[in-house]
Protein backbone atom coordinates (compact mmCIF):
# COMPACT_ATOMS: atom_id res chain seq x y z
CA UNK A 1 -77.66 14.47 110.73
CA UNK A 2 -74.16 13.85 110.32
CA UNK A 3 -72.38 16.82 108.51
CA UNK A 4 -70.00 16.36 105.25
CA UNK A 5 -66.35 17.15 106.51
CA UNK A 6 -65.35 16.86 102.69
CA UNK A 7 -66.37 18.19 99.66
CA UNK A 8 -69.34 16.13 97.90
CA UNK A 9 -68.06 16.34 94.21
CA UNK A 10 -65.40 14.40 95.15
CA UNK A 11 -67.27 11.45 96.44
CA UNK A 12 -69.40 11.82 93.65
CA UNK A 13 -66.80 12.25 91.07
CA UNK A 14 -67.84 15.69 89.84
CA UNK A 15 -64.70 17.53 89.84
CA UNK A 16 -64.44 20.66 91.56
CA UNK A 17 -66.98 22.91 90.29
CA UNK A 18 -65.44 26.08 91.03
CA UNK A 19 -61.95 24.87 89.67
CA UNK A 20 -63.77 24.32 86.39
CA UNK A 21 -65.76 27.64 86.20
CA UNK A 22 -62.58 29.36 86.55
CA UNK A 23 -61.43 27.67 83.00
CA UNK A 24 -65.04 28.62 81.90
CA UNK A 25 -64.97 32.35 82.77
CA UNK A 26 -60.95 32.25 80.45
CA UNK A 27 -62.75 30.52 77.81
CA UNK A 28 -59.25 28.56 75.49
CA UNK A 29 -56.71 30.84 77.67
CA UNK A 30 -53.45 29.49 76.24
CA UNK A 31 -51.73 27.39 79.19
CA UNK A 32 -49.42 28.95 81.36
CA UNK A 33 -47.14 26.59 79.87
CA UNK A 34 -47.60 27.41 76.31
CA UNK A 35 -44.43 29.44 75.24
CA UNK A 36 -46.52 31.54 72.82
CA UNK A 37 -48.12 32.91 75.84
CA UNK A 38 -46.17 35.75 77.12
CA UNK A 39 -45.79 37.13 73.68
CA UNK A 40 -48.84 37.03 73.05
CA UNK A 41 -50.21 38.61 76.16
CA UNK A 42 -47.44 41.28 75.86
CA UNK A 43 -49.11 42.47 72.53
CA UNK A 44 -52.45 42.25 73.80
CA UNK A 45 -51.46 44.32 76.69
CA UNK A 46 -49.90 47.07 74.73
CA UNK A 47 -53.09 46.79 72.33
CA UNK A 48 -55.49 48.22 75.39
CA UNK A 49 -56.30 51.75 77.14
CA UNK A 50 -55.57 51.74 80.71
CA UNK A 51 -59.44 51.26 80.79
CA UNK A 52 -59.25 48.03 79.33
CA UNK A 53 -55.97 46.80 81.17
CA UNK A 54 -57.35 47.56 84.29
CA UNK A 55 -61.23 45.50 83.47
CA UNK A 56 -59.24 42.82 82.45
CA UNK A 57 -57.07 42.72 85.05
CA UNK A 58 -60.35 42.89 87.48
CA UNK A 59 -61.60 39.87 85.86
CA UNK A 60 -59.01 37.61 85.64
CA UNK A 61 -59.00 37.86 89.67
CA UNK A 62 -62.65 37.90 90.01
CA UNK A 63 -64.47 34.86 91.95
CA UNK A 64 -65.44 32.21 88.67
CA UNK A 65 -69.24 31.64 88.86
CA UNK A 66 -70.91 28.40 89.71
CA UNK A 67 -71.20 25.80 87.38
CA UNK A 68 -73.62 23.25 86.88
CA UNK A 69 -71.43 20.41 88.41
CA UNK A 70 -71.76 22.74 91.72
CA UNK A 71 -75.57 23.18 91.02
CA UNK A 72 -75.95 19.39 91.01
CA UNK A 73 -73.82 18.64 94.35
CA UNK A 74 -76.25 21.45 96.24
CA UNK A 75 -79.29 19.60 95.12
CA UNK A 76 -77.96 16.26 95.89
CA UNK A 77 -77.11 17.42 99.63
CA UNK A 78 -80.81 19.11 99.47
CA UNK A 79 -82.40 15.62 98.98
CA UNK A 80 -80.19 14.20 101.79
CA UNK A 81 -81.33 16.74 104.19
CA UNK A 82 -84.74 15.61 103.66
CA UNK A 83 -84.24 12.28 103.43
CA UNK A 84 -82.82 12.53 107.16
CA UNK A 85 -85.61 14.79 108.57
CA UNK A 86 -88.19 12.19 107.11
CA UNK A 87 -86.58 9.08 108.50
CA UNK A 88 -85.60 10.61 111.73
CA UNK A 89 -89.81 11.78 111.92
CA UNK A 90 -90.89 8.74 111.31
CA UNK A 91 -89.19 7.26 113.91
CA UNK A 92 -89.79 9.37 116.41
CA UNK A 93 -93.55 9.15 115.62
CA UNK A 94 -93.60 5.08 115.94
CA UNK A 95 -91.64 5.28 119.17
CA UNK A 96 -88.76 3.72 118.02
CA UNK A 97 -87.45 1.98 114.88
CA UNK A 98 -90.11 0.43 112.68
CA UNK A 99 -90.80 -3.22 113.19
CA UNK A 100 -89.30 -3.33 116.78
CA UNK A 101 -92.75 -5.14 118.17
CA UNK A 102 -94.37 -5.85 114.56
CA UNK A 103 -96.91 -8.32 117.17
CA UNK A 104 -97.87 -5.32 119.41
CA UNK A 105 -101.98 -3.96 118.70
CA UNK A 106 -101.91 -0.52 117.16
CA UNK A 107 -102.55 2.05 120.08
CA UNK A 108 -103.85 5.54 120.21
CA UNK A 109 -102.24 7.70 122.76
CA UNK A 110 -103.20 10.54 125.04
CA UNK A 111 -102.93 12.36 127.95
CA UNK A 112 -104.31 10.16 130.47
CA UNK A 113 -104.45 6.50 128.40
CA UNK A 114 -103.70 4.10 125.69
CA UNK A 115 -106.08 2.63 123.81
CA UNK A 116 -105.92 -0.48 121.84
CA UNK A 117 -107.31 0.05 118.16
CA UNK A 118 -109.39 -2.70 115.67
CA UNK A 119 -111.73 -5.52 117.16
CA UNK A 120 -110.89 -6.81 120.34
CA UNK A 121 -110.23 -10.85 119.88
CA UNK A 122 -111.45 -13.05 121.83
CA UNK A 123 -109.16 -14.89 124.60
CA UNK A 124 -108.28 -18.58 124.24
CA UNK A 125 -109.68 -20.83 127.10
CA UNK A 126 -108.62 -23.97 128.34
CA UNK A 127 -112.00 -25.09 128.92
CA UNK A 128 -110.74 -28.43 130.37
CA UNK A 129 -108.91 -26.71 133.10
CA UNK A 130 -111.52 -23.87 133.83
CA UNK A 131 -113.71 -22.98 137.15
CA UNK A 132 -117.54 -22.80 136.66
CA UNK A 133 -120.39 -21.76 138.63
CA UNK A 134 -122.83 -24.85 138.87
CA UNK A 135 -125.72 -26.25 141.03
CA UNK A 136 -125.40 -30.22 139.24
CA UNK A 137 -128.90 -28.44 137.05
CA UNK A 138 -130.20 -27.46 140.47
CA UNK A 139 -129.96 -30.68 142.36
CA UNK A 140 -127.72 -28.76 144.60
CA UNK A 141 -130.63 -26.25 144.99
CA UNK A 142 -133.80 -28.60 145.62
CA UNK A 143 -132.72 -29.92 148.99
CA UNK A 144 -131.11 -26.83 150.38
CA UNK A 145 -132.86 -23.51 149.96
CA UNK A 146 -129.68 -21.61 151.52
CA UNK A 147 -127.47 -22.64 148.56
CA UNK A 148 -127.04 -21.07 145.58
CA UNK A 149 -124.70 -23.48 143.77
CA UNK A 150 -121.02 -24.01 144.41
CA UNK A 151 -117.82 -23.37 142.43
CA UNK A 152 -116.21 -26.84 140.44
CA UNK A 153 -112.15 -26.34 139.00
CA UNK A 154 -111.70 -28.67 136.38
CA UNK A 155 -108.80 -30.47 135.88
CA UNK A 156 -108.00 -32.30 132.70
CA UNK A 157 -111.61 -31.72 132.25
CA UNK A 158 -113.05 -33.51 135.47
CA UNK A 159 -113.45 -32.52 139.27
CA UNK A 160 -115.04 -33.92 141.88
CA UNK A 161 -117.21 -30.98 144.15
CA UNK A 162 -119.02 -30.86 147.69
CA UNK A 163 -122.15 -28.93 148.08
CA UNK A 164 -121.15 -26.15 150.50
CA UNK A 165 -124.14 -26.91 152.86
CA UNK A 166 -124.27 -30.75 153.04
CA UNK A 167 -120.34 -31.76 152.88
CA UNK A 168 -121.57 -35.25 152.83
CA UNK A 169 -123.15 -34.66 149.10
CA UNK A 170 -120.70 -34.53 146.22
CA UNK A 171 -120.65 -34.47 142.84
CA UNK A 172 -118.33 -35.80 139.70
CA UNK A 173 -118.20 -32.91 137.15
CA UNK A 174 -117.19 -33.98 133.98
CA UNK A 175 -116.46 -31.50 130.26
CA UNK A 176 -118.29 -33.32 128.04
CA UNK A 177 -117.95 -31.24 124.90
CA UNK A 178 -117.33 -27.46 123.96
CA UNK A 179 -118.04 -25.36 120.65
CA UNK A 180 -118.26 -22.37 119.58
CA UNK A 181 -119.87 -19.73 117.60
CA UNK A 182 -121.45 -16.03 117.50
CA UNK A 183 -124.80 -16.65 118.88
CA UNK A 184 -125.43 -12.89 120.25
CA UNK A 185 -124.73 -10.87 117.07
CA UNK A 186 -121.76 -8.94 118.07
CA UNK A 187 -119.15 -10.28 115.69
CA UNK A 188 -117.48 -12.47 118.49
CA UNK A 189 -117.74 -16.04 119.22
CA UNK A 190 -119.36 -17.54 122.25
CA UNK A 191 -118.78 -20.60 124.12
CA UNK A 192 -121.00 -23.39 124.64
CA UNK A 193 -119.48 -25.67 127.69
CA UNK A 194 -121.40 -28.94 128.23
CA UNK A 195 -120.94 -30.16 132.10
CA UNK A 196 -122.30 -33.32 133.01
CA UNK A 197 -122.96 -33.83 136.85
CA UNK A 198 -123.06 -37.01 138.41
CA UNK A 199 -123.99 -37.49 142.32
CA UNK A 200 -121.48 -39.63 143.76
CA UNK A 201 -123.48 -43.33 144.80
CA UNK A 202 -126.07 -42.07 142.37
CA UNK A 203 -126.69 -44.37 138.88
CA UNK A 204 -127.28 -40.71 136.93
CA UNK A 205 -126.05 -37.71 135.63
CA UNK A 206 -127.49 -34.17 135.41
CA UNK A 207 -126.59 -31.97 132.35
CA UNK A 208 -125.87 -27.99 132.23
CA UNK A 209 -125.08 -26.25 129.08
CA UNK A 210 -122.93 -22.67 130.01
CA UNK A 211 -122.79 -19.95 127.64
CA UNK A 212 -119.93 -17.58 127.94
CA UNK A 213 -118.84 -14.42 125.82
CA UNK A 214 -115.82 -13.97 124.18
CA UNK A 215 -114.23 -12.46 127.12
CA UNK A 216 -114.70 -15.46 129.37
CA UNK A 217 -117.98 -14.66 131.02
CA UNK A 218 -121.32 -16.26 131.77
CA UNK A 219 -124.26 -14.83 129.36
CA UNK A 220 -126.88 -17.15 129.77
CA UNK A 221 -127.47 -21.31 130.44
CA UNK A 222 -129.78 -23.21 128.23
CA UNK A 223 -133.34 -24.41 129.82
CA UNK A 224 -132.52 -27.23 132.35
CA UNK A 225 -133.61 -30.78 129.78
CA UNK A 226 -135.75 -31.37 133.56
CA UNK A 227 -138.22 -29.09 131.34
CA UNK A 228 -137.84 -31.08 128.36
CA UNK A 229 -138.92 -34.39 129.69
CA UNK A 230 -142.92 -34.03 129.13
CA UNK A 231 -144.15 -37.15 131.01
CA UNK A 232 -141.26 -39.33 130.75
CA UNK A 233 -139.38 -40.09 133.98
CA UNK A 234 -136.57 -39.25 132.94
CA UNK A 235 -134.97 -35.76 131.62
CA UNK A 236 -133.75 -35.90 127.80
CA UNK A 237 -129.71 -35.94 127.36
CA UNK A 238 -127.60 -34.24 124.84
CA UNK A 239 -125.45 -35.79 122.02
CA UNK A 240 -122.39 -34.02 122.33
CA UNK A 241 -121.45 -34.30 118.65
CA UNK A 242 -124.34 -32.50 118.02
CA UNK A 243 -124.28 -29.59 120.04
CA UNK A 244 -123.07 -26.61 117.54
CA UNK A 245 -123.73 -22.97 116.37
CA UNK A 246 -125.53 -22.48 112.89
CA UNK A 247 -127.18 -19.28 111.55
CA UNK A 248 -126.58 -17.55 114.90
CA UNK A 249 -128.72 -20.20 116.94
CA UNK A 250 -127.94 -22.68 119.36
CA UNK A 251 -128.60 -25.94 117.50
CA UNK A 252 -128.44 -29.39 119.95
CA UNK A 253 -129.19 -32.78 118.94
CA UNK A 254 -130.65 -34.77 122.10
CA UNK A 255 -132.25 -38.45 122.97
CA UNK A 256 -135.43 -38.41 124.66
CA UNK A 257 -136.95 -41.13 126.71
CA UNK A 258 -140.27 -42.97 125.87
CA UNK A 259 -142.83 -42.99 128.51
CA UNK A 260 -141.65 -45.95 131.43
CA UNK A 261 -137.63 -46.16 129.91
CA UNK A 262 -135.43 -45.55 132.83
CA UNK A 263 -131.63 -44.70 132.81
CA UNK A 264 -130.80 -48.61 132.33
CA UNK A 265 -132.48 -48.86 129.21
CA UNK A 266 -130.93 -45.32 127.75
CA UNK A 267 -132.89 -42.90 125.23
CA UNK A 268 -134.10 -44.14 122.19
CA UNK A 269 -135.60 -41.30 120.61
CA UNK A 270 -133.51 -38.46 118.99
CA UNK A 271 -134.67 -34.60 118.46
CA UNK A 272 -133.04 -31.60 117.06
CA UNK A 273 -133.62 -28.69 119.20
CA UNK A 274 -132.71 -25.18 118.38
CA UNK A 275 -132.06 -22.18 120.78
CA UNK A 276 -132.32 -18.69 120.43
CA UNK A 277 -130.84 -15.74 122.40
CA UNK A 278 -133.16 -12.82 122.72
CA UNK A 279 -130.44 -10.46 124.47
CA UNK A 280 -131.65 -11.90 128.40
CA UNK A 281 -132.03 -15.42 128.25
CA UNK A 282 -132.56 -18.34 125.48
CA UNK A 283 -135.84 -19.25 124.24
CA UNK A 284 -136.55 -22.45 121.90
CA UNK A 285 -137.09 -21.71 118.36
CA UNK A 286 -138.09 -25.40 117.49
């Protein structure tokens, strides 16, 4: 703390408080300047014993007591000493002067880590430009027991992939839609990605609907819609604008095909299906 290298009542316009407790302790002395004054100390003198004279004479010297002008300045420099210790504490506690990273997460140190405090938020994907593990809903898997799917990077949402055990078979991956929504309970929002997967020379496309958690990883897949499709030829395909999260389930509006439709004619027959996670894998609720 810096230290006062003059006296405070001046700055505060006090006075000097000893100056005026020495007029206090003389009460209405006449003035040094008053004429009357030597006469009439000259009587009073002769008026007292040597006792007296000599007490007086004491106290005229004597040190004048504090006032309360000087009472006032010590109080004032009191409060400043505090106010210093505080403000230098406080810093010293935040690491620095307060607001110098006002977007930095609270943390919690100690001797061998920080830790971040309050919820942990979920990351922001680009889903469009994102690398998923996918087997075109097991097409990749039918004809080749040895594979176990194959990695596709999107790219402005599309990429086009090659099985890793035929290079001759590839596949056009394409985002269709994603949303999001809590669907495990947790508080945090997971990620529905919709992939569709078309065979290239082929005149269809597969469908695979990824889950992921809030920190960008794979909890679950829905059913494959191959186990949807009852006796139809054909497996049922989802409406992307009606693929969302409500009351913690996974709600999807899909087309089905009549019995005999093929691709060329399209669905014609729309469901609502809703999807449940049971903490390993989603069942259907409806």
């Amino acid at each position: 703390m810096m230290l006062l290298e003059f006296p405070l009542w001046e700055c505060c316009g006090l006075g000097n408080p000893l100056a005026g407790s020495a007029t206090s302790a003389r009460g209405s002395e006449p003035n040094d300047n008053d004429n009357s004054y030597p006469a009439m100390r000259q009587q009073t003198q002769s008026n007292k014993t040597p006792e007296l004279k000599a007490l007086s004479d004491s106290n005229e010297t004597a040190r004048p007591h504090p006032t309360r002008s000087y009472w006032v300045a010590l109080g004032l420099i009191g409060i400043i000493a505090i106010i210093g210790t505080v403000v230098y504490a406080s810093g010293v506690t935040n690491g620095g002067p307060s607001g110098s990273n006002p977007g930095a997460p609270d943390i919690i140190a100690t001797s061998s880590t920080a830790v971040p405090v309050g919820p942990t938020r979920p990351r922001s994907v680009d889903w469009r430009n994102h690398a998923y593990h996918a087997t075109c809903d097991g097409l990749a898997e039918s004809g080749f027991a040895e594979s176990s799917g194959f990695t596709v990077d999107l790219h402005g949402g599309s990429a086009t992939a090659t099985n890793p055990i035929d290079e001759n078979q590839k596949y056009f991956y394409k985002l269709r839609t994603a949303v999001a929504g809590d669907v495990t309970g947790d508080g945090q929002p997971e990620t529905i990605v919709l992939l569709s997967c078309e065979p290239i020379g082929a005149n269809y496309y597969n469908e695979e609907a990824q889950v992921f958690t809030s920190g960008d990883n794979l909890l679950g897949e829905l059913p494959s819609p191959q186990t949807l499709q009852g006796n139809a030829v054909v497996a049922p395909e989802y409406v992307p604008t009606e693929l969302r999260v409500a009351n913690g389930n996974i709600v999807a509006g899909m087309l089905f095909y009549r019995v005999g439709d093929s691709h060329a004619e399209g669905a014609t027959i729309p469901r609502t299906l809703i999807w449940r996670w049971t903490g390993s894998l989603f069942e259907q609720v409806q």
